[in-house]
Protein backbone atom coordinates (compact mmCIF):
# COMPACT_ATOMS: atom_id res chain seq x y z
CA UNK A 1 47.63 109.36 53.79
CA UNK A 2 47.76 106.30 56.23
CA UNK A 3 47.42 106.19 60.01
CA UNK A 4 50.42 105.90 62.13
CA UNK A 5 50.65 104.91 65.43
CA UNK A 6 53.55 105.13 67.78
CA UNK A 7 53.34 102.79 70.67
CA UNK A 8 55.77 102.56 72.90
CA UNK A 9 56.31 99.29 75.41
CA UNK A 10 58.48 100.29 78.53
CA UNK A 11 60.49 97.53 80.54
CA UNK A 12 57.85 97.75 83.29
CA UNK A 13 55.73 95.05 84.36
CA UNK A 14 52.29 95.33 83.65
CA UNK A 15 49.91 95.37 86.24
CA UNK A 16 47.12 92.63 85.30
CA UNK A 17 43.51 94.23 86.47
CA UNK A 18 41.82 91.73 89.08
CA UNK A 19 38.33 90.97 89.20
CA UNK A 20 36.35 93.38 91.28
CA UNK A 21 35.86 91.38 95.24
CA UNK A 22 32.54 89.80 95.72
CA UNK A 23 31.17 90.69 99.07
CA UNK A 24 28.44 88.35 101.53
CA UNK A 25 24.99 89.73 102.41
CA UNK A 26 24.39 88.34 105.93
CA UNK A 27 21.05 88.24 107.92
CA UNK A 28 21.82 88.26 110.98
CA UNK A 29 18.67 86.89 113.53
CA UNK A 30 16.52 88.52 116.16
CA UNK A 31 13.67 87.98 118.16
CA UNK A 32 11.71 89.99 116.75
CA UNK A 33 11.24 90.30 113.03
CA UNK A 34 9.17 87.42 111.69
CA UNK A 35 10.06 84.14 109.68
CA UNK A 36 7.12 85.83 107.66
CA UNK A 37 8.90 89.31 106.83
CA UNK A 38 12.47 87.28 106.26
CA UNK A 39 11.20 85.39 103.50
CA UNK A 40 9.74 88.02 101.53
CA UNK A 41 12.57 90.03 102.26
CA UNK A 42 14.47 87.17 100.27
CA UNK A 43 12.22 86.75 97.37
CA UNK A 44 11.76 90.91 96.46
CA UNK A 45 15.05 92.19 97.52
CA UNK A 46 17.42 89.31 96.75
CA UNK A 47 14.82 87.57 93.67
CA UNK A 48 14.81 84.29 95.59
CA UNK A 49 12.40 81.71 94.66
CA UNK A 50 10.18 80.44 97.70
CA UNK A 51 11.65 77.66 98.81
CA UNK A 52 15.41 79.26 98.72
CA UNK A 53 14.25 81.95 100.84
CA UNK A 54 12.64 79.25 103.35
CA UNK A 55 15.81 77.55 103.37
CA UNK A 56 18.06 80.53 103.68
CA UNK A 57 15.31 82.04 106.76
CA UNK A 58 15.41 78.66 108.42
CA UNK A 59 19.01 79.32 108.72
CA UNK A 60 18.92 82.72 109.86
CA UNK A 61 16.56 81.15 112.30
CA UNK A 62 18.35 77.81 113.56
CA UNK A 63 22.32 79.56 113.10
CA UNK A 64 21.98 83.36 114.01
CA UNK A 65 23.32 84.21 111.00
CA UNK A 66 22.65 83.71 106.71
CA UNK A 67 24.03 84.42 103.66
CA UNK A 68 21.22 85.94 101.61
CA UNK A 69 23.42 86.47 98.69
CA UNK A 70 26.79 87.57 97.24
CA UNK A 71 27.41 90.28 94.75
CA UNK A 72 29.77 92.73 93.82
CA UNK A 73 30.14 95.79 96.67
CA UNK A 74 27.90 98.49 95.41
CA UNK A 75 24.97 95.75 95.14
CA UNK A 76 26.19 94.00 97.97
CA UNK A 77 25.68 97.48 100.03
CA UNK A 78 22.47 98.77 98.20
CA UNK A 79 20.65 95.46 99.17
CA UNK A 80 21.69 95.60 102.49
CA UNK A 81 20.86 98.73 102.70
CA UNK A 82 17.37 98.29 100.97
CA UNK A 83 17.02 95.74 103.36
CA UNK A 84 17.26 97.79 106.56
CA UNK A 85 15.08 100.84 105.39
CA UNK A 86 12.50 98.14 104.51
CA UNK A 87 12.46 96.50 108.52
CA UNK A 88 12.79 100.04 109.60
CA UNK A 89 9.67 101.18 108.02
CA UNK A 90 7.55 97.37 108.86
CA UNK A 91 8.88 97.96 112.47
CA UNK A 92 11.21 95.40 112.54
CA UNK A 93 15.02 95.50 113.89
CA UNK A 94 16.31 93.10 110.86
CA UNK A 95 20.18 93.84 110.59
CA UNK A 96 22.44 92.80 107.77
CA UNK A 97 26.37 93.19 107.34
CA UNK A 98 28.52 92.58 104.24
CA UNK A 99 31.69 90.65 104.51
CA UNK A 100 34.56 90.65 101.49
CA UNK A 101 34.75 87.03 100.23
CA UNK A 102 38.03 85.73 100.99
């Protein structure tokens, strides 16, 4: 007794699946929240090493605005997310957006 399958290929073109969107975690500066609270921010919500989270603060900092890192949308959103609750809680009005990579 022997397996038979019937598979059937219509004329229609088949749709090719597309990578899932990567999406931007900014920081976006203040006054108020310190270099201090950035930084570790960085290294236990995004796993940055030291001296990447320095770097990406000091941009923050000098630009208004830094990419803390870039992941798919759910992750994108939970750390951003995470992020806020965290400065919420310290007392600090860090803000973050996401932004699809073009």
């Amino acid at each position: 007794m022997g397996f038979k399958e019937d598979i059937s290929f219509g004329t229609k073109e088949s749709k090719r699946l597309q990578p899932p969107s990567d999406y931007k975690v900014i920081l976006l500066n203040d006054d108020y929240t310190t270099k201090d609270f950035v930084v570790d921010v960085l290294k236990k919500i995004f796993h940055k090493e030291e001296a990447e989270a320095v770097r990406i603060m000091e941009t923050v900092h000098r630009s208004g605005s830094g990419v803390a890192g870039i992941y798919a949308y759910d992750i994108a959103r939970t750390r951003a997310k995470l992020t806020m609750q965290l400065a919420t809680k310290e007392g600090f009005p860090l803000q973050c957006k996401i932004e699809k990579v073009p």
